[in-house]
C-alpha atoms as a PDB file:
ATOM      1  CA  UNK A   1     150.276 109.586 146.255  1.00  0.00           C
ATOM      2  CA  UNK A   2     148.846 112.821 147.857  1.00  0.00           C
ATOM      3  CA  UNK A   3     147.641 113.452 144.711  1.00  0.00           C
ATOM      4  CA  UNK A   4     144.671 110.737 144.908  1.00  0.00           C
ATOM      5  CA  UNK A   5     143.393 111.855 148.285  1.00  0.00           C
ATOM      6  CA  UNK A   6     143.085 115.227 146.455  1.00  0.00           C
ATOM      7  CA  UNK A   7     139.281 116.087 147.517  1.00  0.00           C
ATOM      8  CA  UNK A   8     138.089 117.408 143.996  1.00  0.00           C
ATOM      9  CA  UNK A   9     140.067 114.163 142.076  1.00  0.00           C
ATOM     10  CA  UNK A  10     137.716 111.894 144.680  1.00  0.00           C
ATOM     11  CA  UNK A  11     134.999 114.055 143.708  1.00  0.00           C
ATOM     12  CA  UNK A  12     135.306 113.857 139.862  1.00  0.00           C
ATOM     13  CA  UNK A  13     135.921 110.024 139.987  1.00  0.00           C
ATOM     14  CA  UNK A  14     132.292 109.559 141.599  1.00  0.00           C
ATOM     15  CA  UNK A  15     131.054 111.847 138.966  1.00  0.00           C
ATOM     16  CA  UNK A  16     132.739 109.937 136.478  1.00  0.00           C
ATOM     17  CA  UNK A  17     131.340 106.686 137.912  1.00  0.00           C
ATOM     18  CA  UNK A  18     127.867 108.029 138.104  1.00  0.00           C
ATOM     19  CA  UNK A  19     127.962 109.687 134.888  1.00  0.00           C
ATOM     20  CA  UNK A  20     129.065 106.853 132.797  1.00  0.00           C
ATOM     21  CA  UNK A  21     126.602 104.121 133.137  1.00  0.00           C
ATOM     22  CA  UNK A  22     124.120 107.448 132.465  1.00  0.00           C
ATOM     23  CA  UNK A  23     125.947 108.606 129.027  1.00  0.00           C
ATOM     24  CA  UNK A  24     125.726 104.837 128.214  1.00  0.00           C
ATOM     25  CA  UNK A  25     121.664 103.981 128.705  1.00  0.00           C
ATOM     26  CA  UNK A  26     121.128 107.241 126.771  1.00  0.00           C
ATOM     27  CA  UNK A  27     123.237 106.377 123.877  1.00  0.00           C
ATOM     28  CA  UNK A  28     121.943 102.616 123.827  1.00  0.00           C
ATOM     29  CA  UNK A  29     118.108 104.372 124.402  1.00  0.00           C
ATOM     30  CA  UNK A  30     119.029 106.748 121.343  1.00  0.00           C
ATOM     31  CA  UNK A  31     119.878 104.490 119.243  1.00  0.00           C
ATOM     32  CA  UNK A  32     117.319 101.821 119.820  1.00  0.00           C
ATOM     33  CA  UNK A  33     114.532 104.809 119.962  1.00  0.00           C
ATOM     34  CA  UNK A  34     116.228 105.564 116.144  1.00  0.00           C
ATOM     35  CA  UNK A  35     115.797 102.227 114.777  1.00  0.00           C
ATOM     36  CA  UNK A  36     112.520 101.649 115.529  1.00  0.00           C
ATOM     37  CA  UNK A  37     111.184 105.119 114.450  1.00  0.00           C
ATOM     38  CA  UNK A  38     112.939 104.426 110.805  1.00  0.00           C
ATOM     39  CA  UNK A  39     114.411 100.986 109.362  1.00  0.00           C
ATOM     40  CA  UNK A  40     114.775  98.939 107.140  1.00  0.00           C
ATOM     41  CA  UNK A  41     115.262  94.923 106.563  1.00  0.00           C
ATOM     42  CA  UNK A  42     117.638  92.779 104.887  1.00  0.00           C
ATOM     43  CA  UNK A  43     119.115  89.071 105.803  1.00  0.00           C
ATOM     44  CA  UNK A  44     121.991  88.492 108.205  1.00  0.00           C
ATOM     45  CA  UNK A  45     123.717  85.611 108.719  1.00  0.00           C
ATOM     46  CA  UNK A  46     124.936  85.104 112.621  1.00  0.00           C
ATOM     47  CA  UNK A  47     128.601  83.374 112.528  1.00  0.00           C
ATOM     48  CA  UNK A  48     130.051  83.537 115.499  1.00  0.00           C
ATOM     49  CA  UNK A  49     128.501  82.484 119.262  1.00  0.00           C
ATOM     50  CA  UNK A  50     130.132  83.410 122.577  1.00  0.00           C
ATOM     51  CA  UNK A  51     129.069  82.697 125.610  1.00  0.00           C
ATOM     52  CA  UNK A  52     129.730  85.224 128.328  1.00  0.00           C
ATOM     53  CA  UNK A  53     129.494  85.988 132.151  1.00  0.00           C
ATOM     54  CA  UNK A  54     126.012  87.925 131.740  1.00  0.00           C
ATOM     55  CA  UNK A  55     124.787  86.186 129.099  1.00  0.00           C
ATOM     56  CA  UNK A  56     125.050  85.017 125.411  1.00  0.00           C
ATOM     57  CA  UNK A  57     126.717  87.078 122.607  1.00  0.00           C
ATOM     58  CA  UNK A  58     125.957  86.699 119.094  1.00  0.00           C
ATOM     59  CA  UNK A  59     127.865  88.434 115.910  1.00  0.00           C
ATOM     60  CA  UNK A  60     126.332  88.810 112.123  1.00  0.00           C
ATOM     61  CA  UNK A  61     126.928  90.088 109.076  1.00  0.00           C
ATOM     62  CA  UNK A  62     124.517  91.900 106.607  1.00  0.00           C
ATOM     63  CA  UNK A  63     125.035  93.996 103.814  1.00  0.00           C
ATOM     64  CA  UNK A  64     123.506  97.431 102.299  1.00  0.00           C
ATOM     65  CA  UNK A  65     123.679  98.873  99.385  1.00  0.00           C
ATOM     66  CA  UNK A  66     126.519  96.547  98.847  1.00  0.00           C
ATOM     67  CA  UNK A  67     128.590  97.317 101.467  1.00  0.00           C
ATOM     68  CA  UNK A  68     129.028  94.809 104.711  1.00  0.00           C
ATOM     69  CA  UNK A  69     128.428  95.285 108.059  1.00  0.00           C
ATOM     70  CA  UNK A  70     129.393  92.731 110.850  1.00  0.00           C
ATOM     71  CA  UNK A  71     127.759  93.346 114.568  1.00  0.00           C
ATOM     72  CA  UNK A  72     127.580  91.939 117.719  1.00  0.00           C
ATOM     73  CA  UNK A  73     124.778  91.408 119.722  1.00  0.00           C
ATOM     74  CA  UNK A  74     123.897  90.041 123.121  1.00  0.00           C
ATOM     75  CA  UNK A  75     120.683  89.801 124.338  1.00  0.00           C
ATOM     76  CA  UNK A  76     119.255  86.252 123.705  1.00  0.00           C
ATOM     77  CA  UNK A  77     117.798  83.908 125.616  1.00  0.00           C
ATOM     78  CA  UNK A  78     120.267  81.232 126.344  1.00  0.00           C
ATOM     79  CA  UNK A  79     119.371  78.318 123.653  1.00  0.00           C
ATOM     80  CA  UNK A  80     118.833  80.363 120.858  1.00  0.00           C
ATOM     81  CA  UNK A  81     122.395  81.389 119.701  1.00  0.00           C
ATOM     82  CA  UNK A  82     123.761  78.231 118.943  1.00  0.00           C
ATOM     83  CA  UNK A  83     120.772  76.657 116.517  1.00  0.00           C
ATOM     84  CA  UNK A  84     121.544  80.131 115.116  1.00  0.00           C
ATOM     85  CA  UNK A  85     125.024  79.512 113.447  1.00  0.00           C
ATOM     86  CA  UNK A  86     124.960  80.218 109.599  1.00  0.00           C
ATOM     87  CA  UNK A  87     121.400  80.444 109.066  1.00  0.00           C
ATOM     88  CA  UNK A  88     119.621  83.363 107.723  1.00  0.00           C
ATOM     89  CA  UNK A  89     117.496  85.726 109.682  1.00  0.00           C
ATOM     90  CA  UNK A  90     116.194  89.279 109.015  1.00  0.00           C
ATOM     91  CA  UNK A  91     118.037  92.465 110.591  1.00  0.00           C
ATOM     92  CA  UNK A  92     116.159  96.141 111.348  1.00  0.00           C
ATOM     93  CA  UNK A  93     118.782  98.671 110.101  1.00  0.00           C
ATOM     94  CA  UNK A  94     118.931 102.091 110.833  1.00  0.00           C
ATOM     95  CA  UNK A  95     118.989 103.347 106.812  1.00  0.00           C
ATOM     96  CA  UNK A  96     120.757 106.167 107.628  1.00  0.00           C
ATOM     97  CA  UNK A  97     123.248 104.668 109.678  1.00  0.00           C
ATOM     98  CA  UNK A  98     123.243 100.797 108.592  1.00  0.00           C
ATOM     99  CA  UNK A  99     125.713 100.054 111.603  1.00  0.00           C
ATOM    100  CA  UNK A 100     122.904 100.890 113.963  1.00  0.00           C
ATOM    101  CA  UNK A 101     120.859  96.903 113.423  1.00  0.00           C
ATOM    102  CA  UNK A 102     119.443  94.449 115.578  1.00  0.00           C
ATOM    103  CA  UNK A 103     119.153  90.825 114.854  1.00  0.00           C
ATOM    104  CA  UNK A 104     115.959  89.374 114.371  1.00  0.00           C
ATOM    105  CA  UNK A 105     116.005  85.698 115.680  1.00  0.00           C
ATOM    106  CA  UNK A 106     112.669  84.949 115.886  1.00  0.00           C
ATOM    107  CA  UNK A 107     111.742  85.746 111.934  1.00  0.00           C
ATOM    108  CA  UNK A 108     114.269  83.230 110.405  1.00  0.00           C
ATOM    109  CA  UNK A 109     114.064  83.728 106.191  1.00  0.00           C
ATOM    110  CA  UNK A 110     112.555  81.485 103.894  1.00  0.00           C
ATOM    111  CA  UNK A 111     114.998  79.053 101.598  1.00  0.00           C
ATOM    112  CA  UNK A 112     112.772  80.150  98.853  1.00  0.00           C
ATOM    113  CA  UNK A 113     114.374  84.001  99.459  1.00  0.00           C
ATOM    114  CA  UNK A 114     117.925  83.914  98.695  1.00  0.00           C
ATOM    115  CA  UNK A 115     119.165  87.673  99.030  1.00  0.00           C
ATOM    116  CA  UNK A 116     117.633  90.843  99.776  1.00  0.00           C
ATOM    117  CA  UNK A 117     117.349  93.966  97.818  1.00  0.00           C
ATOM    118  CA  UNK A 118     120.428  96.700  97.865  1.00  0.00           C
ATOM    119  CA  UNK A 119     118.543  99.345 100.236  1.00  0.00           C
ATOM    120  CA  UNK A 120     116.720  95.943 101.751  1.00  0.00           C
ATOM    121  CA  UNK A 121     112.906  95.677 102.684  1.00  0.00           C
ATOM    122  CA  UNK A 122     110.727  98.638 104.541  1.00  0.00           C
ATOM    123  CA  UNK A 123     108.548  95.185 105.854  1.00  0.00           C
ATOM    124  CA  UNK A 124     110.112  91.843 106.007  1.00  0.00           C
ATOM    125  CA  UNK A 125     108.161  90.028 102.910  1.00  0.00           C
ATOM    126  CA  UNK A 126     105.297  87.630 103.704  1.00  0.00           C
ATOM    127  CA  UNK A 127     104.622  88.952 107.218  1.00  0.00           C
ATOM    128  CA  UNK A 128     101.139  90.275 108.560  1.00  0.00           C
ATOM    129  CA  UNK A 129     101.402  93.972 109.410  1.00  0.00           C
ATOM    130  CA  UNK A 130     100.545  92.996 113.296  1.00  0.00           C
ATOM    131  CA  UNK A 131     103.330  90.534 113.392  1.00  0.00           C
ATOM    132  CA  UNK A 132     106.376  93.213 111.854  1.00  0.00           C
ATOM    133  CA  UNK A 133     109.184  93.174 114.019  1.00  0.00           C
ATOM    134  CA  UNK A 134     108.600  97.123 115.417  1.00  0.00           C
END
């Protein structure tokens, strides 16, 4: 094993440790920076709750332009996800990459609005411009 108290390997695994986390807040910053400077809105339906060591995990499914999506998402407050189960709430989409969403539990939808259009909303419908989701 004189190959793992190689200087340079110990070197490039501390690098590696330090760069990682890094690579990953820039990515999740990137992409969160992306949705809110363009989306869109549709309906998603959360369907599946698990609860895990650092929290509570949540994962929907949408659709665009006819084509379905299913995410996962974990940053609720602990109560939330389970009154959430198969009810409808709105999700901000990335439009040009519809993967890139975030699920929108505090603007549940209407009864009275059963499906949202192909390419979805720019503004969820029946919302004040100071309370869209931004």
């Amino acid at each position: 094993m004189k190959f793992f108290n190689n200087k340079i390997f110990q070197i490039a695994g501390i690098c590696l440790m330090i760069a990682l986390p890094i690579a990953i807040a820039v990515i999740d910053w990137h992409k969160t920076d992306e949705l809110k400077n363009k989306h869109g809105f549709t309906i998603g339906i959360p369907f599946k709750h698990t609860i895990m060591p650092d929290g509570n995990e949540l994962e929907y499914y949408y659709f665009v332009k006819g084509e379905k999506y299913i995410q996962t998402q974990s940053d609720f407050p602990c109560e939330k996800p389970k009154h959430a189960l198969h009810k409808s709430f709105y999700v901000m989409f990335n439009p040009d990459n519809p993967k890139n969403s975030k699920l929108l539990l505090d603007y549940p939808v209407p009864e009275s609005i059963t499906e949202a259009p192909p390419e979805g909303w720019d503004i969820i419908p029946g919302i004040p411009d100071w309370r869209q989701p931004k």
